[in-house]
Protein backbone atom coordinates (compact mmCIF):
# COMPACT_ATOMS: atom_id res chain seq x y z
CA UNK A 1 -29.56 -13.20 41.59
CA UNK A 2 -33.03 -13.47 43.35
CA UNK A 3 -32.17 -15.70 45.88
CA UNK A 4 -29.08 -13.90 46.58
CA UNK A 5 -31.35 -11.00 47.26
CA UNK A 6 -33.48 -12.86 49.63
CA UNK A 7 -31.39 -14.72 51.63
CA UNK A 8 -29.49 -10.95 52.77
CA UNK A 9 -32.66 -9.21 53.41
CA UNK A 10 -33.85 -12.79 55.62
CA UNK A 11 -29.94 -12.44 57.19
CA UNK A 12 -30.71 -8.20 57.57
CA UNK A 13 -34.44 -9.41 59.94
CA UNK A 14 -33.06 -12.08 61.51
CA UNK A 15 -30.08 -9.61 62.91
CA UNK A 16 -32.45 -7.06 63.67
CA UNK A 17 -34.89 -9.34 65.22
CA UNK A 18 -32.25 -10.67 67.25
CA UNK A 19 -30.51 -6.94 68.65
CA UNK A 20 -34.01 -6.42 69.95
CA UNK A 21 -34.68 -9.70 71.82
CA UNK A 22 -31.06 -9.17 73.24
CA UNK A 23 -31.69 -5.21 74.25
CA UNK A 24 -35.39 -6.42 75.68
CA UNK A 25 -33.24 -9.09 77.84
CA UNK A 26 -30.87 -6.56 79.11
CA UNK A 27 -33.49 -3.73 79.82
CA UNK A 28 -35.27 -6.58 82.17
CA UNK A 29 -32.89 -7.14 83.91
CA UNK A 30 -31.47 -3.70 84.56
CA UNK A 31 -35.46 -2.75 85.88
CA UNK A 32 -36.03 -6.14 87.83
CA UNK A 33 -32.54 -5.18 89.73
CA UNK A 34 -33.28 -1.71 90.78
CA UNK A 35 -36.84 -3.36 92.33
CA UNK A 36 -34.69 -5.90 94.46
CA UNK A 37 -31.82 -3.26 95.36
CA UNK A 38 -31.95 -2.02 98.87
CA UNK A 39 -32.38 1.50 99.89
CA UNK A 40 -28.68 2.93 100.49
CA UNK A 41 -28.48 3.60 104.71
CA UNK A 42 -26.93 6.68 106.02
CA UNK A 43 -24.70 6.76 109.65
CA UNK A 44 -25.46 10.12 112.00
CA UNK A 45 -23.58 10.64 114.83
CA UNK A 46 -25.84 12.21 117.70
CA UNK A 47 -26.19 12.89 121.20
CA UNK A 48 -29.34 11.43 123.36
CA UNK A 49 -30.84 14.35 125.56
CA UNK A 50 -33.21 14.02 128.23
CA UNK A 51 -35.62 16.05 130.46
CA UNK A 52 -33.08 15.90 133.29
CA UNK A 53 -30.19 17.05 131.29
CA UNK A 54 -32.39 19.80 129.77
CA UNK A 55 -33.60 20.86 133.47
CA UNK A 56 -29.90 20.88 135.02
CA UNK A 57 -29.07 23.11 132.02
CA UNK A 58 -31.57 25.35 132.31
CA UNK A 59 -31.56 25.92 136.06
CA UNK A 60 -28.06 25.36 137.59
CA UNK A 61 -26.10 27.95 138.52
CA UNK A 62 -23.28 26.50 137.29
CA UNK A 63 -23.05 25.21 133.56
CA UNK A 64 -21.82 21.37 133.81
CA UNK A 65 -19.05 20.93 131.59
CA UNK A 66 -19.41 19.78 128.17
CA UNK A 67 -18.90 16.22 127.01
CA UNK A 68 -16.00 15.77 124.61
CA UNK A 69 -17.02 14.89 120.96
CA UNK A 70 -16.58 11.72 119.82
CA UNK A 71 -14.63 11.46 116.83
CA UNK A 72 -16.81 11.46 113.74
CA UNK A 73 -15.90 8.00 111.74
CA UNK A 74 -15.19 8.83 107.72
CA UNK A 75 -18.28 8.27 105.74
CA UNK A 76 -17.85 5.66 102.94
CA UNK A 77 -18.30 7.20 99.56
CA UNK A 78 -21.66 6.70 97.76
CA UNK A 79 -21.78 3.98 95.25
CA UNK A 80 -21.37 4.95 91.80
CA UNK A 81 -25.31 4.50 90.18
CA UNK A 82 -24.82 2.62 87.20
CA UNK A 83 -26.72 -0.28 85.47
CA UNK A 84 -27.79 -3.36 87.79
CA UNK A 85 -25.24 -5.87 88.14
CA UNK A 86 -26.84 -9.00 86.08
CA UNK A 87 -27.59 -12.21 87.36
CA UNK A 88 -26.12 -15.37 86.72
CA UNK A 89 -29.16 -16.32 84.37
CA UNK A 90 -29.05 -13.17 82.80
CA UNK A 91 -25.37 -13.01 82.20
CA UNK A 92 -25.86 -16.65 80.81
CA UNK A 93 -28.64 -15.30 78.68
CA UNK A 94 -26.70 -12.51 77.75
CA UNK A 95 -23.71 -14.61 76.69
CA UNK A 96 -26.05 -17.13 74.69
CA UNK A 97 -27.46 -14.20 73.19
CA UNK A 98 -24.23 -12.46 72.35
CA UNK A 99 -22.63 -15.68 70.96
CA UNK A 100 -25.90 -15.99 68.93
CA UNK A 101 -25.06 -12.92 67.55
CA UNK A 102 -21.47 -13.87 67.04
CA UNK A 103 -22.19 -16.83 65.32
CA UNK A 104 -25.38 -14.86 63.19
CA UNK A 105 -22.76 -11.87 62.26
CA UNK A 106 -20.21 -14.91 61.38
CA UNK A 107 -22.58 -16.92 58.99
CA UNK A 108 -23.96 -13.34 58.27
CA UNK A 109 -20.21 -12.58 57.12
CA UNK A 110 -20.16 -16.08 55.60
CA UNK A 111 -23.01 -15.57 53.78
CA UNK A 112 -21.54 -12.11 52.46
CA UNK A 113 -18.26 -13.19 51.77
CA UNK A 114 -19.95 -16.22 49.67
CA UNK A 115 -21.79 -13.63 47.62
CA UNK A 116 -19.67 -11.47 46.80
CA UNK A 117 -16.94 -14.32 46.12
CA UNK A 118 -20.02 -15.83 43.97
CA UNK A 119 -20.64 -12.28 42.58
CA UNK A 120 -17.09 -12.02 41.59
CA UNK A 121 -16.45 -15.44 40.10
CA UNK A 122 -19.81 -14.46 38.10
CA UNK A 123 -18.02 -11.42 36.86
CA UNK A 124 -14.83 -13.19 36.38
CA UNK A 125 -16.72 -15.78 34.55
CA UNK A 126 -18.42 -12.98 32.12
CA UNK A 127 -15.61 -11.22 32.03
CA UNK A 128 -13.35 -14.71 30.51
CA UNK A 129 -16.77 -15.38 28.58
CA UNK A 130 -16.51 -11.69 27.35
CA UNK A 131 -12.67 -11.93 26.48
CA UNK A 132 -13.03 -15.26 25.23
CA UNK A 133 -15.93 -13.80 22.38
CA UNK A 134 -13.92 -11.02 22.07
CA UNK A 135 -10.73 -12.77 21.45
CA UNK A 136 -13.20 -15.21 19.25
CA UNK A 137 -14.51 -12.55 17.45
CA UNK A 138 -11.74 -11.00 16.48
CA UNK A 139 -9.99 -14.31 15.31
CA UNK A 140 -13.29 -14.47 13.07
CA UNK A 141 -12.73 -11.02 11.84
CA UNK A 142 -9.25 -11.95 11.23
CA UNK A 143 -9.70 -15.02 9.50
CA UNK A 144 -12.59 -13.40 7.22
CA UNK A 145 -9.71 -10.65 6.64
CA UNK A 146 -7.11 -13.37 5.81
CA UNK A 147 -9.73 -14.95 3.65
CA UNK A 148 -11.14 -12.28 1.99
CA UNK A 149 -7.28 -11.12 1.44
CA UNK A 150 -6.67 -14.60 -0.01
CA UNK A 151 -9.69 -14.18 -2.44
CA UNK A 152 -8.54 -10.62 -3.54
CA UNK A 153 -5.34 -11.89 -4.28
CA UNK A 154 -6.66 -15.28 -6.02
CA UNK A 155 -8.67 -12.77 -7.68
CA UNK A 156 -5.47 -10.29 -8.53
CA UNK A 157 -3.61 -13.26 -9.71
CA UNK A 158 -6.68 -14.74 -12.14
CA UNK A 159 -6.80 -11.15 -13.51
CA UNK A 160 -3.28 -10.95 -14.08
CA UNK A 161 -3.12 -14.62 -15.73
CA UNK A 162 -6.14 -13.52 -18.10
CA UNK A 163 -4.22 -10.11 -18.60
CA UNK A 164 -1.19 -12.16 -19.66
CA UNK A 165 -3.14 -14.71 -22.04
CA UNK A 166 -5.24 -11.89 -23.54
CA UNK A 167 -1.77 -9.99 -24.30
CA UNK A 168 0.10 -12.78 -25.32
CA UNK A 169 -3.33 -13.79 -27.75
CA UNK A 170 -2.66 -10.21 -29.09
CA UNK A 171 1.11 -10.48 -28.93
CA UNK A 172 0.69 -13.79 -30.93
CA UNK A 173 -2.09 -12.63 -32.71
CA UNK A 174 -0.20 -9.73 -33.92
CA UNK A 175 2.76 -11.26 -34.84
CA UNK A 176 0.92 -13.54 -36.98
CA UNK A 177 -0.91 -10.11 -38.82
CA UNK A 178 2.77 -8.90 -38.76
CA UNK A 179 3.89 -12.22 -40.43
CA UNK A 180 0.93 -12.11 -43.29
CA UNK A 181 1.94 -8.85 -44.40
CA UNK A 182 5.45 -9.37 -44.20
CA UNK A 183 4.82 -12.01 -46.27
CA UNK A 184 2.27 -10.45 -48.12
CA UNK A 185 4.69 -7.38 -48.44
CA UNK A 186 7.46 -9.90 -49.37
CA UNK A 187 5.44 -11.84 -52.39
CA UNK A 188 4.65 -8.21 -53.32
CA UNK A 189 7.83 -7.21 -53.33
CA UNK A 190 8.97 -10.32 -54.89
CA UNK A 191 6.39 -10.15 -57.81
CA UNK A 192 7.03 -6.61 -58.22
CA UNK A 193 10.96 -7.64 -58.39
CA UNK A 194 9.65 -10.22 -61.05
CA UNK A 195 7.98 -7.73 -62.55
CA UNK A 196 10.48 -5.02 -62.83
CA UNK A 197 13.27 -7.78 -63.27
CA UNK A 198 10.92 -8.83 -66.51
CA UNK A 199 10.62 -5.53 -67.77
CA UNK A 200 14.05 -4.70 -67.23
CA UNK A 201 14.99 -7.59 -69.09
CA UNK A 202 12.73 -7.05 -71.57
CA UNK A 203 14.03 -3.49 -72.05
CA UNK A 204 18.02 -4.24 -71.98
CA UNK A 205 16.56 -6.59 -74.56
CA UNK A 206 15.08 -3.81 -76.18
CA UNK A 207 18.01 -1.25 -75.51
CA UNK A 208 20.32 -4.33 -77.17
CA UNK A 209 17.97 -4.73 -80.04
CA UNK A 210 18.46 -1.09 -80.66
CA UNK A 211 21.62 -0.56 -80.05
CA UNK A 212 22.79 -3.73 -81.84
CA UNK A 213 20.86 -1.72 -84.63
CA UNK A 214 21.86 1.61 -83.70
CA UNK A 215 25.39 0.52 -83.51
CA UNK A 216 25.05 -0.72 -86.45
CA UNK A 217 23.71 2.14 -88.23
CA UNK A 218 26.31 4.57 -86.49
CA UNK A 219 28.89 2.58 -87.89
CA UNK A 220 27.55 2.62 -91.41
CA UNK A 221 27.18 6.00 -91.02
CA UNK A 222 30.85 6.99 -88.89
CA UNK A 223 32.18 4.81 -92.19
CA UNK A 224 30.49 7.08 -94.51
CA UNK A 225 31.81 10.13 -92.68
CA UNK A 226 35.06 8.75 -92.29
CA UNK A 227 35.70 7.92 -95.94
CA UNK A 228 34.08 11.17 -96.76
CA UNK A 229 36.88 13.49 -94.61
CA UNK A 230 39.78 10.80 -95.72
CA UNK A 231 38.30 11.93 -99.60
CA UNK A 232 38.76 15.58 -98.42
CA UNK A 233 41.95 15.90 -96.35
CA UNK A 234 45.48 16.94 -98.22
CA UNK A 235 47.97 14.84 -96.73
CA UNK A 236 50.91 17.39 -95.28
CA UNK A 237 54.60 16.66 -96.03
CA UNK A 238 54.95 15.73 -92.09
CA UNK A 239 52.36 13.12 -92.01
CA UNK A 240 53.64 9.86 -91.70
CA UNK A 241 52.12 6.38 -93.20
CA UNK A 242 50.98 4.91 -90.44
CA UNK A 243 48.83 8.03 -89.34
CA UNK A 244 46.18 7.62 -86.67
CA UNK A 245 44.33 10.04 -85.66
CA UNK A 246 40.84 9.89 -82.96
CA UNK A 247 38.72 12.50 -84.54
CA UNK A 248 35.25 13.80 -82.86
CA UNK A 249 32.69 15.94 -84.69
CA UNK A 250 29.67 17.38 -83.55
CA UNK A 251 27.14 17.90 -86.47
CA UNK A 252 23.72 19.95 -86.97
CA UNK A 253 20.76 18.31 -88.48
CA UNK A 254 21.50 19.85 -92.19
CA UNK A 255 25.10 17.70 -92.17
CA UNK A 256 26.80 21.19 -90.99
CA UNK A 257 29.40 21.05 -88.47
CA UNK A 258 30.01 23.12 -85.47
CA UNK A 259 32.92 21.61 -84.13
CA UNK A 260 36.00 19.45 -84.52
CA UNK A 261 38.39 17.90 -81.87
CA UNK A 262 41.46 15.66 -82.61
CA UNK A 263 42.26 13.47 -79.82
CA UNK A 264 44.99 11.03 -79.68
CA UNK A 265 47.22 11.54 -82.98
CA UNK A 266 50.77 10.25 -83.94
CA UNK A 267 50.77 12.96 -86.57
CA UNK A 268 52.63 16.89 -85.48
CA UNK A 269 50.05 19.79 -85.27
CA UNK A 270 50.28 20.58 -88.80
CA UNK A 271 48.77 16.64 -89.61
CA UNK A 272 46.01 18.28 -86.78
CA UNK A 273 45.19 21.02 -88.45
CA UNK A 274 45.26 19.23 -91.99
CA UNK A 275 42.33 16.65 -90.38
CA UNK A 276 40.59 19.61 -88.65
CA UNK A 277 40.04 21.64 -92.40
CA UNK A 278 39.32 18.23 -93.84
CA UNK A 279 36.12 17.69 -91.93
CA UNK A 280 34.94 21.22 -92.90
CA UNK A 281 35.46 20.95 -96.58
CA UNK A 282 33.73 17.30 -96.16
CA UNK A 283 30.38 19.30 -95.10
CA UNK A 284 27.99 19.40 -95.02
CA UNK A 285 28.35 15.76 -93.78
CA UNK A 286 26.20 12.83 -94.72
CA UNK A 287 23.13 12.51 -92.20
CA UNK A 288 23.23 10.33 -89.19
CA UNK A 289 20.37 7.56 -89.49
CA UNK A 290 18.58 8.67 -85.94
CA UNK A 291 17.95 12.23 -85.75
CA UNK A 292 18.61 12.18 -82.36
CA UNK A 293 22.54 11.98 -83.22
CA UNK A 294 22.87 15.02 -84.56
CA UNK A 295 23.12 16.72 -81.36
CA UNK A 296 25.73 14.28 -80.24
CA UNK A 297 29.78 14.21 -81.22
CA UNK A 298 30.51 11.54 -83.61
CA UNK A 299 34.03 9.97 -83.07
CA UNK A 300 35.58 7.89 -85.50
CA UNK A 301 39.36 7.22 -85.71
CA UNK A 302 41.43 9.00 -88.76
CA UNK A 303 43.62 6.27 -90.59
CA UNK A 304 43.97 7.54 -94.44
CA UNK A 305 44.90 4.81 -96.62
């Protein structure tokens, strides 16, 4: 750029240097012309006079007649002053100079025209350099984008993946807690089956036990009452031979009774009522062998022998 500088300023002096040699040239000439021009000459037309003429006019009676005037010839127009025709040397000087200084403006243009096609491939050059790390910078900010949109979504998926492992660790981990105490719960339940299946067992065993002996005892005891009303009833004229009667009494703890119901009887109403007044004049009735019974009806079936 400092040589570009240079060279126009040398160019600038050297033009300059040479529009003043080339003036100095043509103000010589124009002064060493004028020197060497003649002086311009001017034509008068007069009339010579002499002292004879002058002393005939003076003294003569008679004036002589006057000469007729010649014509007067046109004077030539003055010369335009203007600058000195040149020489043939200084016209050649002039032309050498003046091609000097068409050839000096040329290379001068030259020169220019190299500069600023030089100054403008420089700036074309910076500004394709500029583009170029532009263009190359972004393409590195677009690549670090890509890439650091890659990692985040590496990253997103690794997440996710450990996400899914953890919960399906948990899942798996709590199915297996669900599957202990089902199982747990189950065997519980199971042993608690056992157990109840045990004691239920062991209490129908029980409830047989007692009943077998209850039964047992209730039939002793419906036997005893049975043969006791059969001892008591007076057989009606109606009754028949093969008389069966279902007969229910409900008794008090003394052996009293508080009620009597005949159920299903072959036997008319009078063989009913017959039964019914049997059972009272059996009381009080023989006592049941579980107290409990007493507050329950006692049903025994009614076949007199």
């Amino acid at each position: 750029m400092t040589e570009s500088r240079r060279d126009r300023w040398l160019s600038i002096a050297l033009s300059v240097l040479l529009h003043g040699a080339l003036i100095g040239l043509l103000v010589f000439g124009w002064l060493h012309f004028k020197e060497k021009a003649p002086p311009p000459t001017l034509s008068i037309d007069a009339t010579v006079v002499n002292a004879r003429t002058l002393n005939g006019v003076g003294f003569a009676t008679q004036p002589s007649p006057k000469p007729t005037p010649k014509p007067v010839p046109p004077q030539p127009a003055p010369a335009p002053q203007g600058p000195p025709v040149p020489t043939p040397e200084e016209q050649s000087l002039r032309e050498q100079a003046a091609q000097a200084e068409a050839r000096h403006q040329a290379e001068a243009q030259q020169q220019l025209e190299k500069q600023q096609a030089a100054k403008q491939a420089e700036e074309a050059q910076q500004k394709v350099k500029a583009r170029e790390a532009a263009q190359a910078e972004q393409k590195a900010e677009e690549a670090a984008q890509k890439k650091a949109q890659q990692l985040a979504k590496a990253k997103k998926r690794a997440e996710e993946k450990k996400l899914a492992e953890q919960k399906k660790l948990a899942e798996a981990k709590k199915l297996a807690e669900e599957k202990k105490l089902a199982a747990e719960r189950a065997a519980e339940q199971k042993a608690a089956r056992a157990a109840a299946l045990a004691e239920l067992q062991h209490n129908l065993q029980q409830e047989e036990q007692s009943d077998a002996a209850t039964h047992a005892a209730v039939s002793g005891w419906s036997t005893e009452v049975k043969l006791r009303v059969e001892a008591a009833w007076i057989k009606p004229s109606t009754a028949q031979s093969n008389l069966s009667c279902t007969v229910g009494v409900t008794l008090l703890p003394g052996g009293g009774v508080t009620n009597v119901s005949v159920g299903q009887c072959n036997g008319d109403q009078a063989v009913r009522e017959s039964i019914v007044q049997a059972v009272y004049r059996a009381a009080p009735l023989p006592p049941p062998p579980d107290p409990s019974l007493y507050n329950q009806q006692l049903n025994f079936v009614f076949q007199p022998q």
